[in-house]
Protein backbone atom coordinates (compact mmCIF):
# COMPACT_ATOMS: atom_id res chain seq x y z
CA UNK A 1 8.04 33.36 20.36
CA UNK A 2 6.36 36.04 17.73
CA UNK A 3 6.28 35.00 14.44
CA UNK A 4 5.84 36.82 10.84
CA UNK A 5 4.45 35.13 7.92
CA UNK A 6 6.03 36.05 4.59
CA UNK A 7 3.30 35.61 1.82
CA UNK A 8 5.32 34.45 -1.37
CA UNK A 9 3.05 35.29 -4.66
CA UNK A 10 3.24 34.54 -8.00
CA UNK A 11 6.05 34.02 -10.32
CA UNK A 12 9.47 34.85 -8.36
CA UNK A 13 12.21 34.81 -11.04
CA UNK A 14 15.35 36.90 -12.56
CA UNK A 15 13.27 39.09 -13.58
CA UNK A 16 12.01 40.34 -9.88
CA UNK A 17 14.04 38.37 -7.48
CA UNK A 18 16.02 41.90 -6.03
CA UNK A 19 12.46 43.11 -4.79
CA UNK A 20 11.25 39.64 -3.39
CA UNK A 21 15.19 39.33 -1.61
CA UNK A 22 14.42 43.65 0.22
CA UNK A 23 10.82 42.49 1.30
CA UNK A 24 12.01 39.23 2.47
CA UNK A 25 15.66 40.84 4.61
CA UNK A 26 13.40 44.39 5.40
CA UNK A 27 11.19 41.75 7.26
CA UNK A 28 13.78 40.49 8.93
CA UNK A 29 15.61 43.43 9.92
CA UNK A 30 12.14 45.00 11.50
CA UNK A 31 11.43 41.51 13.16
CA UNK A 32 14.84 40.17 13.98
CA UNK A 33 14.29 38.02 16.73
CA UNK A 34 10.64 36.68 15.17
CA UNK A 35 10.40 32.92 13.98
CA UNK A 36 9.35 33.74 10.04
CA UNK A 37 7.34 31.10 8.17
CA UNK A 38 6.79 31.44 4.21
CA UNK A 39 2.94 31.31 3.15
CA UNK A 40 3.03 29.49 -0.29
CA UNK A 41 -0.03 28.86 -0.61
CA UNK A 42 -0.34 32.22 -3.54
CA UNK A 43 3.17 30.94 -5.27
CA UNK A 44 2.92 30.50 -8.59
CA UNK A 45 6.88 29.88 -9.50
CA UNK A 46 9.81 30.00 -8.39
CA UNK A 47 12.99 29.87 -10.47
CA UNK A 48 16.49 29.29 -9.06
CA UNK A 49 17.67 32.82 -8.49
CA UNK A 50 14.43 32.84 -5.74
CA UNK A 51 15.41 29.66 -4.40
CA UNK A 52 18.97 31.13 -3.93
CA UNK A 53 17.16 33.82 -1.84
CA UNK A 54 15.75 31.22 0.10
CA UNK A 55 18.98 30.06 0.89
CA UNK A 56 20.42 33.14 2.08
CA UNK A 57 18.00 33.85 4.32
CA UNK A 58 18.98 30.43 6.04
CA UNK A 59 22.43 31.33 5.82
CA UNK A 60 22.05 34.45 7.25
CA UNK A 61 19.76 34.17 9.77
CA UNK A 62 20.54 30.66 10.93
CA UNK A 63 16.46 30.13 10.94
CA UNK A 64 14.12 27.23 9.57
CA UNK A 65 12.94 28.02 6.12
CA UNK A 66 9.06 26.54 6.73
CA UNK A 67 7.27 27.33 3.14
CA UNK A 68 3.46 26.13 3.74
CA UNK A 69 0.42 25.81 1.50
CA UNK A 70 2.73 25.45 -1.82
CA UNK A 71 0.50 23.75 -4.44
CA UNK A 72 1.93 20.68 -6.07
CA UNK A 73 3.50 22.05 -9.09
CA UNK A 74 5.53 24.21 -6.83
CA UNK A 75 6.17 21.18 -4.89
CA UNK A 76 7.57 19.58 -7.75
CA UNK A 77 9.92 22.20 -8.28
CA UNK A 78 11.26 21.80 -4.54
CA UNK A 79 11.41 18.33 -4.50
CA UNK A 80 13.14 18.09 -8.02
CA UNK A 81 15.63 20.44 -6.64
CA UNK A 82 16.34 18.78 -3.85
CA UNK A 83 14.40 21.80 -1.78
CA UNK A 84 12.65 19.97 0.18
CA UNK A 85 15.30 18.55 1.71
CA UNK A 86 16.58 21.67 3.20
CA UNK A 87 13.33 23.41 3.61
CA UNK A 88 10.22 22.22 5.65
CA UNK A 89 7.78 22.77 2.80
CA UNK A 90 4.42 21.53 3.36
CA UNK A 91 2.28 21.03 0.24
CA UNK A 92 -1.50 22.89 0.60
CA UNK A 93 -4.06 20.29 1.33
CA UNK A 94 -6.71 18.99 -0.53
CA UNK A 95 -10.05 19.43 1.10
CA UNK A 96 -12.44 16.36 1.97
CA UNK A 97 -16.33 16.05 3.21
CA UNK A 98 -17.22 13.74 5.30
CA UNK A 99 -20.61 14.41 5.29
CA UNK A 100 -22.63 11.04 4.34
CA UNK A 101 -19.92 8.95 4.53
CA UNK A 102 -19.78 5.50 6.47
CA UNK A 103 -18.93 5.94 9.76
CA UNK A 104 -16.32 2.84 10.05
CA UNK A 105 -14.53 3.19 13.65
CA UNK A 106 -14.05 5.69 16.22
CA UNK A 107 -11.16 6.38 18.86
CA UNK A 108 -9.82 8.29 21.74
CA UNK A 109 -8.48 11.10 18.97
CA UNK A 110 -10.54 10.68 16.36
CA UNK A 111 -12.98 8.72 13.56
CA UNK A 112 -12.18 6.51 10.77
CA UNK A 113 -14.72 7.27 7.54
CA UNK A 114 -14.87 5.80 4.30
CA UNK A 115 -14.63 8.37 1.59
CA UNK A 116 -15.44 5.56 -1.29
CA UNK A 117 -15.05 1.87 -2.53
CA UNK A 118 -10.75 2.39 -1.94
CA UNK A 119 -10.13 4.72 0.38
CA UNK A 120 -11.05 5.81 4.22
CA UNK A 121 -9.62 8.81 6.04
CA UNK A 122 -8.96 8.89 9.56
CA UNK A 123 -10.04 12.50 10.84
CA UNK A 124 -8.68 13.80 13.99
CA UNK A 125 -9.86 15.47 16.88
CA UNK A 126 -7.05 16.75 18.32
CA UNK A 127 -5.77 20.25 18.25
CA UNK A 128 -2.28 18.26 17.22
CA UNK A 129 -3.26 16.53 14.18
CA UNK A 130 -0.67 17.73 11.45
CA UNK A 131 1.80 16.35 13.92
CA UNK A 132 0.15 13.22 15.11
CA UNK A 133 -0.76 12.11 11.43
CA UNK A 134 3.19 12.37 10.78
CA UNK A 135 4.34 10.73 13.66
CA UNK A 136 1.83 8.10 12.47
CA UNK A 137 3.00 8.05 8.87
CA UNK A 138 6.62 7.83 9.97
CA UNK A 139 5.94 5.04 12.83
CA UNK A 140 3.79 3.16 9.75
CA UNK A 141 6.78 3.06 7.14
CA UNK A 142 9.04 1.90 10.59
CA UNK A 143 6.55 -0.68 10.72
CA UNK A 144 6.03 -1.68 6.96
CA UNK A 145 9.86 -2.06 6.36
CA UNK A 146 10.21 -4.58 9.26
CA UNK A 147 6.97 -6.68 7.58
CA UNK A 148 4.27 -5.81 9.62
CA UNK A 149 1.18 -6.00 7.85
CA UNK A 150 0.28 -2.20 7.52
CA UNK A 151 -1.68 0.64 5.72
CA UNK A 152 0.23 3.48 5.33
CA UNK A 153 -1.20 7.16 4.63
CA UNK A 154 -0.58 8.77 1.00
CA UNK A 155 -1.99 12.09 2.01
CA UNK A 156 -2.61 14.78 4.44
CA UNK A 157 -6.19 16.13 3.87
CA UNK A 158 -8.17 19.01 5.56
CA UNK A 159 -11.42 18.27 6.92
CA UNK A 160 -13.36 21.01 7.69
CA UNK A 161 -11.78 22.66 10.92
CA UNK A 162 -9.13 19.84 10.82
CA UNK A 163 -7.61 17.24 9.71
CA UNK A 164 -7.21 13.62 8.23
CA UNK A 165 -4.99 11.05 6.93
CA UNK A 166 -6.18 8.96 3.64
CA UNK A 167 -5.06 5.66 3.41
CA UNK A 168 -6.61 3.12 0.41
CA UNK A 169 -7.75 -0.17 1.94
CA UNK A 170 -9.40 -1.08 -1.17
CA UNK A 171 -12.73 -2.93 0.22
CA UNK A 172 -11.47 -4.03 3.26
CA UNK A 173 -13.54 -4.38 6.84
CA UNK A 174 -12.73 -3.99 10.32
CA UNK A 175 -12.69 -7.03 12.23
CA UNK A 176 -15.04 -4.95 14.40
CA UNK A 177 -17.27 -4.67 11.79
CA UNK A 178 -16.39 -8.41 10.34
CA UNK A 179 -17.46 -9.80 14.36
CA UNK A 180 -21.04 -7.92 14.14
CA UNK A 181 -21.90 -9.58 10.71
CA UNK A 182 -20.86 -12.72 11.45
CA UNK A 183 -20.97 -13.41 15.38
CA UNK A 184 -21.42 -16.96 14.48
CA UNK A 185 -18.31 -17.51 13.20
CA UNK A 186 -16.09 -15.57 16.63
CA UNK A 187 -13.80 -18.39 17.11
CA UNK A 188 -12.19 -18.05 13.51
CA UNK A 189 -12.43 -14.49 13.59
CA UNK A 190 -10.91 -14.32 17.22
CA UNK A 191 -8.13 -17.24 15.91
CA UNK A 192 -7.18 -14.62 12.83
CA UNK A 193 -7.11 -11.71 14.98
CA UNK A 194 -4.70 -13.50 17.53
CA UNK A 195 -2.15 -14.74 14.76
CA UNK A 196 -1.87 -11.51 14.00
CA UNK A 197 -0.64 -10.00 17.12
CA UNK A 198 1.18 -13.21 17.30
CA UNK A 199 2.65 -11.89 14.54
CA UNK A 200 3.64 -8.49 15.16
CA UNK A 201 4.87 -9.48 18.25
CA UNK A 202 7.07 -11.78 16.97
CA UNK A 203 9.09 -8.62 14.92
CA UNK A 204 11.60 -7.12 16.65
CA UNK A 205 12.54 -3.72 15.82
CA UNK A 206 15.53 -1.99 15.38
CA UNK A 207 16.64 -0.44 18.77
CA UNK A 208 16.02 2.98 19.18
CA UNK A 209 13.91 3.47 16.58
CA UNK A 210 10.57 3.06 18.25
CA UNK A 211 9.74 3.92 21.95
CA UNK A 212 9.48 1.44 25.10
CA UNK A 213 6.12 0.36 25.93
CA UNK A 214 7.63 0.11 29.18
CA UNK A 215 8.24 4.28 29.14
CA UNK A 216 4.76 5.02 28.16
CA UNK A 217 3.59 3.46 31.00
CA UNK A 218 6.11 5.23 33.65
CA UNK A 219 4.65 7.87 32.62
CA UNK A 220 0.94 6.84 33.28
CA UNK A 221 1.68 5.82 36.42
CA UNK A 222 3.52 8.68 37.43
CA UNK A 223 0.05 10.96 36.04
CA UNK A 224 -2.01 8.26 38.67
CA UNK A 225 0.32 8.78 41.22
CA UNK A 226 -2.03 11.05 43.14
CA UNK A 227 -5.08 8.47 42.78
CA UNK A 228 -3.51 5.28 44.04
CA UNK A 229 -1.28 6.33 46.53
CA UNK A 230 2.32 6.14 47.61
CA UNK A 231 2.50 2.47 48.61
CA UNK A 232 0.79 1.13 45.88
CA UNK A 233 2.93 3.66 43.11
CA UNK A 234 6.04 2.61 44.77
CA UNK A 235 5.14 -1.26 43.92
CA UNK A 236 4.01 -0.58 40.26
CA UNK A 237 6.74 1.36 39.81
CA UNK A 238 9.03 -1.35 40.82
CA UNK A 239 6.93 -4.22 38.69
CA UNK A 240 7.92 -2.03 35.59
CA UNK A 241 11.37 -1.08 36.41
CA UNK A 242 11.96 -4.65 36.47
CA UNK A 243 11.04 -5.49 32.98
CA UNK A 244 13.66 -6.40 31.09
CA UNK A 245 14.67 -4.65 27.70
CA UNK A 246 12.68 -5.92 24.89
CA UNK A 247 12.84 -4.91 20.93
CA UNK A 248 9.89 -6.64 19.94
CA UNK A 249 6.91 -4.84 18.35
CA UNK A 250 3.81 -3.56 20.47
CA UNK A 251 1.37 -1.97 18.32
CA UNK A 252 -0.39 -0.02 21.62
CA UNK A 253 -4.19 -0.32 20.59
CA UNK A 254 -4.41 -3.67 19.05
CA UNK A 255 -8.28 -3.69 19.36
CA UNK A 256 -10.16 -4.85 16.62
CA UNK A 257 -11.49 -1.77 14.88
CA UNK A 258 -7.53 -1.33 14.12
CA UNK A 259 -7.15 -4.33 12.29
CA UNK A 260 -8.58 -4.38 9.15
CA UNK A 261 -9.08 -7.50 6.81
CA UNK A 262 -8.14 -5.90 3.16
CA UNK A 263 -9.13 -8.95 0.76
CA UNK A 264 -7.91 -12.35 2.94
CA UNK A 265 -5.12 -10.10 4.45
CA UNK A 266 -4.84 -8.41 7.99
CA UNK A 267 -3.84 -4.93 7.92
CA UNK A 268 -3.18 -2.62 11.15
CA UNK A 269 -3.52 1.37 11.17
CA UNK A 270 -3.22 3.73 13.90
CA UNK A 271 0.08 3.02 14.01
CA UNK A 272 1.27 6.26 15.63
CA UNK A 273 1.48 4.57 19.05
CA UNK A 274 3.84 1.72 18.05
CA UNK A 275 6.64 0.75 20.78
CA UNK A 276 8.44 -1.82 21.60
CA UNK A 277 7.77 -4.09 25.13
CA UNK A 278 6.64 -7.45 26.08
CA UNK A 279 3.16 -8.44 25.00
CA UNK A 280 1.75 -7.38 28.39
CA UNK A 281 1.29 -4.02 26.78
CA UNK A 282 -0.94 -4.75 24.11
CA UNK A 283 -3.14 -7.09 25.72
CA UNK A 284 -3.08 -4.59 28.65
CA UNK A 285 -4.88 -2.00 26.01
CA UNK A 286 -7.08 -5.30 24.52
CA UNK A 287 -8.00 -6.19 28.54
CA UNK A 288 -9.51 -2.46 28.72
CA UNK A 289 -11.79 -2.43 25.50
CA UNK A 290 -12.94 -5.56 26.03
CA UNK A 291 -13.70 -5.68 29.72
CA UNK A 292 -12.65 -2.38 31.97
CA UNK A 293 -14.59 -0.20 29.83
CA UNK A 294 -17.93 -2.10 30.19
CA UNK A 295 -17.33 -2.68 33.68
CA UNK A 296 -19.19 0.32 35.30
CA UNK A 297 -20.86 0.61 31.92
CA UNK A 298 -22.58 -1.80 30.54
CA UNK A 299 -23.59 0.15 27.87
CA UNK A 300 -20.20 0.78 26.58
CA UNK A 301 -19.62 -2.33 24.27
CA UNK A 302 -22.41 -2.08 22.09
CA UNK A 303 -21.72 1.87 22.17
CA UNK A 304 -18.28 1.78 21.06
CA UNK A 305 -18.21 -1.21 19.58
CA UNK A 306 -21.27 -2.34 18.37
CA UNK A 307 -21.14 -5.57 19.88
CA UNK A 308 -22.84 -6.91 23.84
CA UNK A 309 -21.10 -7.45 27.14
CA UNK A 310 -21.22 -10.96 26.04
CA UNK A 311 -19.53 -11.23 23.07
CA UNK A 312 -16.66 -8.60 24.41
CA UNK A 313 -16.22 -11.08 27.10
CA UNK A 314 -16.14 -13.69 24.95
CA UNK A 315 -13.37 -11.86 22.65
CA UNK A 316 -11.29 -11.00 25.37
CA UNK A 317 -11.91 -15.17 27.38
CA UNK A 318 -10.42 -16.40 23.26
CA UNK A 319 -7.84 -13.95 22.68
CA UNK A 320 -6.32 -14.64 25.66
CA UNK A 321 -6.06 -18.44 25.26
CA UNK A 322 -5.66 -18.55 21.61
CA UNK A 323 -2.52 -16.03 22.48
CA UNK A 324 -1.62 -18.38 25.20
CA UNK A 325 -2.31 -21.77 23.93
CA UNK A 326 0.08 -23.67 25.69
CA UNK A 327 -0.60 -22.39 29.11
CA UNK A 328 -2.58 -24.36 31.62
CA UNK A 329 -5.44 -22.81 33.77
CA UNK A 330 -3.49 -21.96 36.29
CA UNK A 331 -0.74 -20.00 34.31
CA UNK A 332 -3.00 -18.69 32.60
CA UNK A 333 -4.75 -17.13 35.62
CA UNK A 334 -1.41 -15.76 36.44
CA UNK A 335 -0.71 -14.27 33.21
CA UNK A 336 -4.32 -12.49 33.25
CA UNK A 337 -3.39 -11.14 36.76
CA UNK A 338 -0.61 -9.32 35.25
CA UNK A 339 -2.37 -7.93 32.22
CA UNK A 340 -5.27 -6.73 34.29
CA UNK A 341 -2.84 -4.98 36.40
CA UNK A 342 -1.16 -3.40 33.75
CA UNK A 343 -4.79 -2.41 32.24
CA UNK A 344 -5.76 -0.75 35.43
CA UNK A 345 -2.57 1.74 35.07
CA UNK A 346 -3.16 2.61 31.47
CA UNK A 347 -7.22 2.59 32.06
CA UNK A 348 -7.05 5.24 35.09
CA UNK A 349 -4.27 7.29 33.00
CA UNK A 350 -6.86 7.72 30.06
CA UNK A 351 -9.82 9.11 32.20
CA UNK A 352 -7.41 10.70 34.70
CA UNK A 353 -6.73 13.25 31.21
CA UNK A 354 -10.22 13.19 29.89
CA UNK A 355 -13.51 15.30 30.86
CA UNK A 356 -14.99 11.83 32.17
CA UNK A 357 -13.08 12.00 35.18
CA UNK A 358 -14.92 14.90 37.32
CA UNK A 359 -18.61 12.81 36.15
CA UNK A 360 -19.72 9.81 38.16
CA UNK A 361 -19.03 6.97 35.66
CA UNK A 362 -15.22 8.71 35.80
CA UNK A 363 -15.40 8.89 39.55
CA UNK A 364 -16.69 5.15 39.93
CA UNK A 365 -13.75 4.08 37.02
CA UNK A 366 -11.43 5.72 38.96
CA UNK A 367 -12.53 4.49 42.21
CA UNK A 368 -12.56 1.10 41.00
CA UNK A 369 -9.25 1.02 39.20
CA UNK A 370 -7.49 1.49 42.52
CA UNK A 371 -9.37 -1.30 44.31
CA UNK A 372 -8.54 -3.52 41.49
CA UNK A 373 -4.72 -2.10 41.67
CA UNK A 374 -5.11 -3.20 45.47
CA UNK A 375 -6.20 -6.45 44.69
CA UNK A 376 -3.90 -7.69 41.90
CA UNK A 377 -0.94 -6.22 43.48
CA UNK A 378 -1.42 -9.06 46.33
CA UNK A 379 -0.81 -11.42 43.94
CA UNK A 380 0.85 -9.88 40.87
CA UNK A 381 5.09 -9.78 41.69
CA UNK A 382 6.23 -9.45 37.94
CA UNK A 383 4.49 -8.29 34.63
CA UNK A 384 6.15 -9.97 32.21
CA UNK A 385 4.11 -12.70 30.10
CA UNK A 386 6.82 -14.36 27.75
């Protein structure tokens, strides 16, 4: 749909409120069936009697009142008024440089800097960031109210030709980072990592409030459809439509560059793809950092990561029987089974939508996902690990 943008500027009060309310209903009357967004970003003031413009046009046109770029004074005034809670008003952003900052993790959407001593900003790449850094902030206070250990953004910043979400993590490390300092020490590291997806997993949210795990994962499959075939979409399909309901808390990208260790205390972000499954989900993602990605690739660990083959391997061999510590060998090859399977449908789904998939590593991924998804599905006949 077409929109106008209404540029609100300066002081609007008593004193010129009748010319602000004919510029603002002559817009509307030229552009009637235009969506009209308010460009703050110039307002000074704005005293009741504008405000009570505002309103009218709601009223009268039945339309959104979006007000964007107000400073925070303005802000103030909206919020105080209770404004904001009629209006989508969207304060202007402060601007942040990256440029010489530490470089502290890196993602699918994105990179995680750290501006100074108390604060890092996660800047994203995606052409949806305004949206995705809310969806975050609102999945991180679902998260922090239910006790999960979590950082939660205070601001919205632009960063050059996008944008970024600060959070203050005071001096804290990934345990990424904490593993490549202090290899020697992996089976602690590994052993505080796992308690705390213990942890989270052990939450169970509200229902409704969070998505299924289970859902996400329909939908990869049905984007792989093409790749693996009818049979073998027809049996995944069926593994996952089997899973029972279940509240409790999957955090969706539980590697280690998401956890961070702020003073002796774990502390997750990227929390916009919180859900709500069994475990199988998480590790599935954990399976696929630590060992799908350096499979055709051995490059890839100390690439991304910054750690070898070995010790991924190694992360992966402890996680998985720290997390399952009262499994014997053989359940415990079972229960890999079914995470690897579940890997291999959320591994193909993410180079199925990226550029890697037309290149030969994305053509040897993908052809080797579907052998794998062969294989397991001979001996996989449910995915549920708890």
């Amino acid at each position: 749909m077409d929109k106008t943008v209404i540029r609100l500027e300066g002081r609007i009060d008593t004193n010129n409120s009748s010319v602000w309310e004919k510029k603002i209903f002559d817009a509307v009357g030229a552009s009637p069936s235009h969506d009209f967004y308010f460009d703050g970003s110039a307002l000074e003031y704005i005293s009741s009697s504008g405000l009570r413009i505002l309103m009218k046009f709601r009223k009268t046109t039945g339309k959104t009142v979006t007000i964007t770029g107000v400073s925070p004074e303005v802000f103030d005034i909206l919020e105080t008024t209770g404004f904001t809670e009629l209006f989508d008003v969207k304060k202007k952003l402060r601007e942040v440089s990256v440029e010489g900052c530490e470089l502290i993790g890196e993602g699918f959407y994105g990179k995680v800097y750290r501006i100074d001593d108390e604060t890092i900003v996660k800047v994203y790449s995606s052409e949806n960031a305004i949206s995705m850094i809310e969806n975050e902030k609102k999945m991180a206070k679902l998260a922090f109210v239910k006790g999960i250990p979590t950082a939660i953004s205070y601001d919205i910043v632009r960063v050059g030709n996008t944008y970024g979400s600060v959070f203050e993590l005071l001096k804290a490390k990934s345990f990424n980072d904490i593993v490549r300092s202090n290899s020697e020490d992996l089976e602690n590291i590994v052993r505080k990592y796992v308690d705390c997806l213990k942890y989270v997993h052990s939450i169970e949210m509200d229902k409704g409030t969070v998505p299924y795990a289970k859902d996400h994962f329909l939908h990869y499959l049905d984007v792989i459809r093409e790749s693996i075939g009818e049979e073998q979409y027809d049996a995944l399909n069926k593994l996952l439509q089997e899973m029972p309901e279940n509240n409790h808390a999957i955090h969706g990208d539980f590697q280690m560059k998401n956890l961070m260790l702020d003073g002796n205390e774990p502390m997750l972000i990227d929390m916009d793809t919180l859900s709500a499954g069994d475990p199988v989900f998480d590790l599935a993602g954990i399976y696929a950092t630590y060992r799908m990605f350096g499979e055709d690739e051995p490059d890839n660990s100390m690439n991304f990561l910054g750690i070898s083959r070995e010790t991924a391997d190694r992360i992966l061999e402890l996680t998985l029987k720290y997390y399952f510590e009262d499994a014997d060998k053989d359940r415990l090859a079972v229960i890999t089974d079914r995470i690897a399977l579940a890997c291999c449908i959320r591994f193909l789904y993410i180079v199925l939508i990226s550029d890697l998939k037309n290149s030969d590593i994305g053509k040897l991924r993908i052809r080797h996902a579907g052998e794998h998804i062969k294989e397991l599905l001979g001996r996989v006949t449910s995915l549920v690990t708890v």
